[in-house]
C-alpha atoms as a PDB file:
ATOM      1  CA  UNK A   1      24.023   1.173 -11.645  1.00  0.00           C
ATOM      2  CA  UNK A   2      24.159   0.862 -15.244  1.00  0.00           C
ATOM      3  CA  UNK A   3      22.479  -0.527 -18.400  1.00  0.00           C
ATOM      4  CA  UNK A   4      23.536  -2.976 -20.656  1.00  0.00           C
ATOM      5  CA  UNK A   5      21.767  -2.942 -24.731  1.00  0.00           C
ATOM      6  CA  UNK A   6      22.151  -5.330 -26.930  1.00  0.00           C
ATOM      7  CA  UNK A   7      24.940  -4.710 -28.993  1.00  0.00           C
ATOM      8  CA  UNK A   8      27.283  -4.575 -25.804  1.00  0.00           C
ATOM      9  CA  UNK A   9      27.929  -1.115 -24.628  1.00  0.00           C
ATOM     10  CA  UNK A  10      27.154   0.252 -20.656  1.00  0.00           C
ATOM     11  CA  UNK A  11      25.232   2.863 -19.784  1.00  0.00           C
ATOM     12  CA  UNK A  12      25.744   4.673 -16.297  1.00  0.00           C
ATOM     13  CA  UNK A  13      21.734   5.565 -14.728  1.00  0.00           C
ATOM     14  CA  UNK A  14      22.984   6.270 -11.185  1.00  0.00           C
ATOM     15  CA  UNK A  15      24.672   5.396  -7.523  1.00  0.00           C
ATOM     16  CA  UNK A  16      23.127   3.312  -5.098  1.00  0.00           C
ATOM     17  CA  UNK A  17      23.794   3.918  -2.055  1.00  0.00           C
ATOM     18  CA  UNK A  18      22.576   2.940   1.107  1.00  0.00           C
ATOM     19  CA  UNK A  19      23.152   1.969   5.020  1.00  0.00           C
ATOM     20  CA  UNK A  20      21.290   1.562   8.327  1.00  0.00           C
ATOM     21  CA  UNK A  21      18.416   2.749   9.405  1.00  0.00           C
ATOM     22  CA  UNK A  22      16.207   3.332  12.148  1.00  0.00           C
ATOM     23  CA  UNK A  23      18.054   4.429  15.452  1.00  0.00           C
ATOM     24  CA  UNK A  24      20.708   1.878  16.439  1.00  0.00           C
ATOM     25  CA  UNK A  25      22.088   0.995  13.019  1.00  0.00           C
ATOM     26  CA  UNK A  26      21.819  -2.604  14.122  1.00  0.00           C
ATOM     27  CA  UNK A  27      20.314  -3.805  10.645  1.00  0.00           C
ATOM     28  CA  UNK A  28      17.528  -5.859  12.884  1.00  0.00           C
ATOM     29  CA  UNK A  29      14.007  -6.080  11.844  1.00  0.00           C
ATOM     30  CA  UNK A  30      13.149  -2.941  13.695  1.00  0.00           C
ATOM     31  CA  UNK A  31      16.089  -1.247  11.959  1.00  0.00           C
ATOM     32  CA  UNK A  32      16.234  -2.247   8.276  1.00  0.00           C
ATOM     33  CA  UNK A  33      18.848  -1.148   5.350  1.00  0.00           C
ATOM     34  CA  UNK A  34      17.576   2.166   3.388  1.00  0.00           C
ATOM     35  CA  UNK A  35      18.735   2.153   0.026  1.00  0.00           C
ATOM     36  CA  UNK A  36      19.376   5.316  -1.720  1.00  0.00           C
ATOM     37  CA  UNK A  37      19.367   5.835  -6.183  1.00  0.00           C
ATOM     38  CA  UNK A  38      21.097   8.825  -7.141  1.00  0.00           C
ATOM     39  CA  UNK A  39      20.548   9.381 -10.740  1.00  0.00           C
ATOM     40  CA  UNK A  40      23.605  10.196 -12.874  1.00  0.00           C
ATOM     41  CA  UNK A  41      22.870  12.989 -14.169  1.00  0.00           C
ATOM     42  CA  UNK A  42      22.212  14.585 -10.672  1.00  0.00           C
ATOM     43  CA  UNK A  43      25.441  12.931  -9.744  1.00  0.00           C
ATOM     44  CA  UNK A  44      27.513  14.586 -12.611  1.00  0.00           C
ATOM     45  CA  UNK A  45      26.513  18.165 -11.761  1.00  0.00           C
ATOM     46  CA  UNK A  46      26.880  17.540  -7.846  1.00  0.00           C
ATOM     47  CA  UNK A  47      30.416  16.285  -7.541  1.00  0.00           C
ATOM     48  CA  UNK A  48      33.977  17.263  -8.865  1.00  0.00           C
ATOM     49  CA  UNK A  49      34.585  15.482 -12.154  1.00  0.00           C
ATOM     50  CA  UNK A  50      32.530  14.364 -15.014  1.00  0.00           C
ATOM     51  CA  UNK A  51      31.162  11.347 -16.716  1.00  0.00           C
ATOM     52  CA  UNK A  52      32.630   9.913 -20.207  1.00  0.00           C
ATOM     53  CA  UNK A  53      30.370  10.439 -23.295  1.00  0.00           C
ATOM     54  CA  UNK A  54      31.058   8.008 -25.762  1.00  0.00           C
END
């Protein structure tokens, strides 16, 4: 997910991420999508690598 200002640059905020839930995984009405927002910064100290600063 990211940001957009005026002037033109991105911003990263995050990772959405998401998948079935329930039990079955079917994606039914009984069994709907969970969506999951990982913030960036959380993101950037969790995994190998880091995020550009401009």
């Amino acid at each position: 997910m990211y940001t957009v200002d005026g002037s033109g640059p991105a911003y990263a905020k995050g990772i959405l991420s998401g998948g079935g839930g329930g039990n079955d995984n079917s994606g039914g009405f009984f069994d709907p999508c969970e969506l999951i927002f990982t913030d960036i910064g959380l993101a950037n100290r969790a995994f190998p690598g880091t995020v550009a600063w401009y």
